[in-house]
Every structure is written in structure tokens, then in C-alpha cells.
C-alpha atoms as a PDB file:
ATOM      1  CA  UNK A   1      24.301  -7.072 -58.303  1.00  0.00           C
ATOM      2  CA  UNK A   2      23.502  -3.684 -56.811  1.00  0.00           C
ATOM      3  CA  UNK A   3      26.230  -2.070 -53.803  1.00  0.00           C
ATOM      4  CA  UNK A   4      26.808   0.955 -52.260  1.00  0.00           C
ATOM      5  CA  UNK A   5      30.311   1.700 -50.898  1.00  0.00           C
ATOM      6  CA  UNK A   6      30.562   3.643 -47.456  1.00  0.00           C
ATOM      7  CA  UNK A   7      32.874   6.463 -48.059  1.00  0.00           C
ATOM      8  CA  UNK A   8      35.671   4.206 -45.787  1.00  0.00           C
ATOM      9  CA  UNK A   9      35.544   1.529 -48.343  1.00  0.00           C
ATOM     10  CA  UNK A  10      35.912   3.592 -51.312  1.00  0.00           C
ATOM     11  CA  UNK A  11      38.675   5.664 -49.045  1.00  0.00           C
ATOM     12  CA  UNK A  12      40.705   2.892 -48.477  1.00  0.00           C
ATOM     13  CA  UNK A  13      40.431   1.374 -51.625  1.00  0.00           C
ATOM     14  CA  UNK A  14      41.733   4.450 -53.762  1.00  0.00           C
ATOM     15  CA  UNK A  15      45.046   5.212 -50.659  1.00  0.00           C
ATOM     16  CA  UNK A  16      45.532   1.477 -49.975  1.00  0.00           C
ATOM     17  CA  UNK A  17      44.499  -1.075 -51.859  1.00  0.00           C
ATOM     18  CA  UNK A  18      43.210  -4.732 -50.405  1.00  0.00           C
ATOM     19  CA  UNK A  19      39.929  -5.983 -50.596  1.00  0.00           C
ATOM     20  CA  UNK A  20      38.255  -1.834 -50.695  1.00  0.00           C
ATOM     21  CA  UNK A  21      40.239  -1.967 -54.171  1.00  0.00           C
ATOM     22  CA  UNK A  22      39.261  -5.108 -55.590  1.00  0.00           C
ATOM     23  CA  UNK A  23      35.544  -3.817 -54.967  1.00  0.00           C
ATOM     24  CA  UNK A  24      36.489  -0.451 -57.030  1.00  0.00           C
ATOM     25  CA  UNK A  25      38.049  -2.173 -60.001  1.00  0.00           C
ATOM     26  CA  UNK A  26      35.029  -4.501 -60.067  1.00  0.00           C
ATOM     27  CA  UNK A  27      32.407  -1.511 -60.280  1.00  0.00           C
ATOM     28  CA  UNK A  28      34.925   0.276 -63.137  1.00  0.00           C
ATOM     29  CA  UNK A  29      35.064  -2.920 -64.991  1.00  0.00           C
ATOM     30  CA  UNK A  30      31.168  -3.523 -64.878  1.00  0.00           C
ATOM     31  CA  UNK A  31      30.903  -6.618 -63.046  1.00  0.00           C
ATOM     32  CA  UNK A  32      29.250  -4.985 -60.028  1.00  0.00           C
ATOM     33  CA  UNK A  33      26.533  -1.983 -59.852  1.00  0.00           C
ATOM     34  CA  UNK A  34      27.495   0.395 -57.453  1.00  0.00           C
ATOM     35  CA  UNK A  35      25.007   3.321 -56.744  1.00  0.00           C
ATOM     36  CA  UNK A  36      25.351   6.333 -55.419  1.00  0.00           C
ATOM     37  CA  UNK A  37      23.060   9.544 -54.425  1.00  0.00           C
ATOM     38  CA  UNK A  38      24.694  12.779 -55.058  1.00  0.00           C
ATOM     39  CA  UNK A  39      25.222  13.508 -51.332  1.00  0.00           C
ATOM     40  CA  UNK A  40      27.401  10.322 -51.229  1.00  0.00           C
ATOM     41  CA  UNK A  41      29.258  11.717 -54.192  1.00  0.00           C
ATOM     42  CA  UNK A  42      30.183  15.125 -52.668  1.00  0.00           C
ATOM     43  CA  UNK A  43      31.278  13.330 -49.531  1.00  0.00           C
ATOM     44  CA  UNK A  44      33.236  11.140 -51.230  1.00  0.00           C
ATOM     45  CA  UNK A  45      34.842  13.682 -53.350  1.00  0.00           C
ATOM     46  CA  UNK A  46      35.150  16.416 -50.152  1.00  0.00           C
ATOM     47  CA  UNK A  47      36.915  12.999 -47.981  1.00  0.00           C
ATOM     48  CA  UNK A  48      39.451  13.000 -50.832  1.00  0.00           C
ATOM     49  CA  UNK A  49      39.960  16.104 -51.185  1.00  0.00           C
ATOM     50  CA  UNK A  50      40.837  15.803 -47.634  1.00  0.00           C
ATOM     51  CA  UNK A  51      43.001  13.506 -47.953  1.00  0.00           C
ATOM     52  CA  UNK A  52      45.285  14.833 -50.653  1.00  0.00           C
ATOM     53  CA  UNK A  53      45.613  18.054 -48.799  1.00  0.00           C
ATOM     54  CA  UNK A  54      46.754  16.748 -45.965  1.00  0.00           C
ATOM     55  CA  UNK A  55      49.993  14.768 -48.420  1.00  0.00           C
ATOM     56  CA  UNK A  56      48.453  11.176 -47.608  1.00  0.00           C
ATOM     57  CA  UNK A  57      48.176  10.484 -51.181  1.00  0.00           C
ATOM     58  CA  UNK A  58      50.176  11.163 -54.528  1.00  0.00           C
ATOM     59  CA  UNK A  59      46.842  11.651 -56.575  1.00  0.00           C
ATOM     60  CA  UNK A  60      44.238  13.559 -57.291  1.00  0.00           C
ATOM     61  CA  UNK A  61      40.662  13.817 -57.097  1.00  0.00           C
ATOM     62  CA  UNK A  62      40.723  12.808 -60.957  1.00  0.00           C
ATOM     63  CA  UNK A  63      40.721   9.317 -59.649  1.00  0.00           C
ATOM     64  CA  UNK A  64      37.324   9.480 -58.781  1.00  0.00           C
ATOM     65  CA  UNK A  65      36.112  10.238 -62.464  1.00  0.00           C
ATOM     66  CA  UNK A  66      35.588   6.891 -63.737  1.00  0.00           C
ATOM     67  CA  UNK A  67      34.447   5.364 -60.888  1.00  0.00           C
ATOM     68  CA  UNK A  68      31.815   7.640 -60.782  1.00  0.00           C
ATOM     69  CA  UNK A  69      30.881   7.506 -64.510  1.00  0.00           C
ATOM     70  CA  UNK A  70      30.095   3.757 -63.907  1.00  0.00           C
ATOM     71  CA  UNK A  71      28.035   4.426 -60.672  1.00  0.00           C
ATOM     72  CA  UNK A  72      23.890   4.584 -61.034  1.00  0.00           C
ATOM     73  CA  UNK A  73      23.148   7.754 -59.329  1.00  0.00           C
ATOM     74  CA  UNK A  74      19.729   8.175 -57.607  1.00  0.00           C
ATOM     75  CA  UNK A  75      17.670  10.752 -55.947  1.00  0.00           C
ATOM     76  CA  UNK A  76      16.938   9.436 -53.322  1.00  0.00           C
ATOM     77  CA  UNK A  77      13.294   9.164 -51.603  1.00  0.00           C
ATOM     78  CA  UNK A  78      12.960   7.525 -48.248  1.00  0.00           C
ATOM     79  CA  UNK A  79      13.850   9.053 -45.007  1.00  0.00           C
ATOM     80  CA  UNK A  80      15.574   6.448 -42.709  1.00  0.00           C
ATOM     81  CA  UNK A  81      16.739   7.683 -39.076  1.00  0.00           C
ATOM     82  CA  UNK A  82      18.348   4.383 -37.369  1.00  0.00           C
ATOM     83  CA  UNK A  83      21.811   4.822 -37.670  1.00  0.00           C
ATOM     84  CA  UNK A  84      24.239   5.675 -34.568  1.00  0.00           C
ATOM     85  CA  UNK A  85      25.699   8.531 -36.631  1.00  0.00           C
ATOM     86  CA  UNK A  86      22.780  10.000 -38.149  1.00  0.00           C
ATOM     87  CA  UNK A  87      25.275  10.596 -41.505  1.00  0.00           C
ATOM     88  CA  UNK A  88      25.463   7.407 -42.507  1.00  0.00           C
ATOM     89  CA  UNK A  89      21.211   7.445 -43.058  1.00  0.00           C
ATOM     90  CA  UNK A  90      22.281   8.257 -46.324  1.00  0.00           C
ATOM     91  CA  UNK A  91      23.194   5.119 -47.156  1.00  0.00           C
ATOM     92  CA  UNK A  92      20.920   2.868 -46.221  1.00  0.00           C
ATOM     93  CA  UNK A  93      18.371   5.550 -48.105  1.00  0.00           C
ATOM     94  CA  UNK A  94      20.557   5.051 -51.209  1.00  0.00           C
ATOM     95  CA  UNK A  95      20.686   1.465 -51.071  1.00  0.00           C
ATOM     96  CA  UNK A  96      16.566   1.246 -50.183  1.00  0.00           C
ATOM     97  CA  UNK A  97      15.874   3.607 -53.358  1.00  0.00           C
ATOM     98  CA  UNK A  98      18.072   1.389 -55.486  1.00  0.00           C
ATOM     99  CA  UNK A  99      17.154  -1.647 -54.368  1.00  0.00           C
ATOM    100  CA  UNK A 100      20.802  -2.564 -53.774  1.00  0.00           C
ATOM    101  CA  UNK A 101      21.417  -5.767 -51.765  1.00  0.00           C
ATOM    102  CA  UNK A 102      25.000  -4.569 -49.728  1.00  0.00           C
ATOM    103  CA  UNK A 103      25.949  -1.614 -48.420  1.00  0.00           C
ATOM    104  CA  UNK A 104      29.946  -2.622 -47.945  1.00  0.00           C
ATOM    105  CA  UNK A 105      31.209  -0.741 -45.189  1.00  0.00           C
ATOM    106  CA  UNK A 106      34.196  -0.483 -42.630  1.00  0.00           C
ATOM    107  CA  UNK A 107      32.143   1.939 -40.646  1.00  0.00           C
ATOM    108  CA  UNK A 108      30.790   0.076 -36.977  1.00  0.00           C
ATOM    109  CA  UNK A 109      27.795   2.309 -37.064  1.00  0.00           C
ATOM    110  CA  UNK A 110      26.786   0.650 -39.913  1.00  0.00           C
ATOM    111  CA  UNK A 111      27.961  -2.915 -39.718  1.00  0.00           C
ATOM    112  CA  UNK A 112      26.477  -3.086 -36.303  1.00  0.00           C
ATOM    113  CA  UNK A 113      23.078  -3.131 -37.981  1.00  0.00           C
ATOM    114  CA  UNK A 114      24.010  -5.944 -39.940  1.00  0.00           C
ATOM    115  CA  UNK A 115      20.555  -6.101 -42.099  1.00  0.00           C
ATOM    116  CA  UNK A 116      17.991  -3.566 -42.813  1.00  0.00           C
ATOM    117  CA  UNK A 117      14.382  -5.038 -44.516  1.00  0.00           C
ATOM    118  CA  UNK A 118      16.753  -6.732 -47.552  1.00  0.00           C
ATOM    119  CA  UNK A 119      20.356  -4.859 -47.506  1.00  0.00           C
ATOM    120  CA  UNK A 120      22.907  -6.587 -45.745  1.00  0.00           C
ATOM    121  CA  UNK A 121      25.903  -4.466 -44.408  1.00  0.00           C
ATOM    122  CA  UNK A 122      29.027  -6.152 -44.902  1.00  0.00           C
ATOM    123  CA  UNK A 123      32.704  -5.418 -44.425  1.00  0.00           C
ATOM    124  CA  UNK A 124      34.938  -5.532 -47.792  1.00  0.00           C
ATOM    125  CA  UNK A 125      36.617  -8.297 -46.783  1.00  0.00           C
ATOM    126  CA  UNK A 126      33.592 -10.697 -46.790  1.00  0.00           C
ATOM    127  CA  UNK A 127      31.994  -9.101 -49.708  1.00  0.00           C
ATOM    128  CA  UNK A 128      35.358  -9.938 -51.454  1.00  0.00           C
ATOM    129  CA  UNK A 129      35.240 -13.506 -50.080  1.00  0.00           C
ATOM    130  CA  UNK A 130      31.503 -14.185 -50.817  1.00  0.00           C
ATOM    131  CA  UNK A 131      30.947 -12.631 -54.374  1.00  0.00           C
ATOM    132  CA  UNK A 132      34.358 -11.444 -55.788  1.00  0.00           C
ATOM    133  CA  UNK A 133      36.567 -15.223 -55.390  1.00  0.00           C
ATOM    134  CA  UNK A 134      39.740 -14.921 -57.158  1.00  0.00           C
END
């Protein structure tokens, strides 16, 4: 199964834990397909750098290393403009070009699409409920 992970999600997951973390550990251990285009990477990697400079974490941006290695990275080739907050384009591009089925998101100018053509946009918690039972 092909994802992509809002920034939030993959935020939350490294910092906090729950449901955002049981989605990580399943991409590093293989059982899901997470992609990525390399404008999601930077943000993700520019959002933790954020984050550790401002002492809300005791890591560093090392973390991100082998989540990435295990993430199908794509150029992306659509242009989508239907988001709220014309940032978060990006993933629904990413998840059109990869043919990925969820985008998993905590972000509500996202999840208030719901569906785009086939990608549904789900919170972690039901993607964790729905695919990843205990």
C-alpha cells in the first residue's frame, strides 16, 4: 500500500508518539510504502529542524535518515490547485504521481477534502484503526 504523510503526521510521530508513530515504524519496517517528492522532504526536514531549535525535542534531524531511505521519492508531474492552503497542493500532487491511495494527515485543509479522484485523506488515527490493527 502506497501513503504519503502530511508533515503533521510525521511531526507528531517523531516528538510524540501515538498512532503518527505507529505509521513511521510501519514505513521503516517495510510494511507500508510511503512516498515522498523532494519538496515534502525539505519541509519535513526544515519543520524539524524547527523544532529542535526551539528545545521541543532531545534529537536530531538524524532521525529522519531512515525513514527517508525507505520512502519512494518522486518528481512529481501534475499541478493540483484545490487546497485551502495552497502548500499542501504538494501532496495531493505526490500522492496523484505515485498513485498512492492515503494521504494521512492531521492538517483540516486537507482532511476537509476527504477524497480526491482515488486518494482518500485520512487522519492517523483511522489509518491506524483500518489498516495497521494491533
Amino acid at each position: 500500500m502506497r501513503i504519503v504523510v502530511d508533515t503533521n503526521v510525521l511531526i507528531s510521530g517523531v516528538f510524540f508518539g501515538g498512532f503518527p508513530r505507529k505509521i513511521l515504524s510501519s514505513i521503516v519496517n517495510g510494511k507500508i510504502t510511503a512516498c515522498a517528492t523532494s519538496e515534502i522532504i525539505n519541509e519535513y526536514e526544515e519543520i524539524i529542524q524547527e523544532m529542535i531549535d526551539r528545545k521541543q525535542g532531545h534529537i536530531n534531524r538524524a532521525i529522519l535518515i531512515p525513514l527517508i531511505k525507505t520512502m519512494e521519492i518522486i518528481e512529481p508531474s501534475s499541478h493540483i490547485a484545490i487546497c485551502r492552503d495552497p502548500d499542501d497542493d504538494k501532496f495531493l500532487e505526490c500522492a496523484k504521481d505515485s498513485r498512492a491511495l492515503y494521504i494521512v494527515s492531521g492538517d483540516k485543509d486537507l482532511l476537509v477534502i476527504e477524497k480526491y479522484e482515488n486518494i482518500q485523506i485520512v487522519t492517523a488515527k483511522d489509518f491506524c484503526e483500518e489498516y495497521l490493527p494491533d
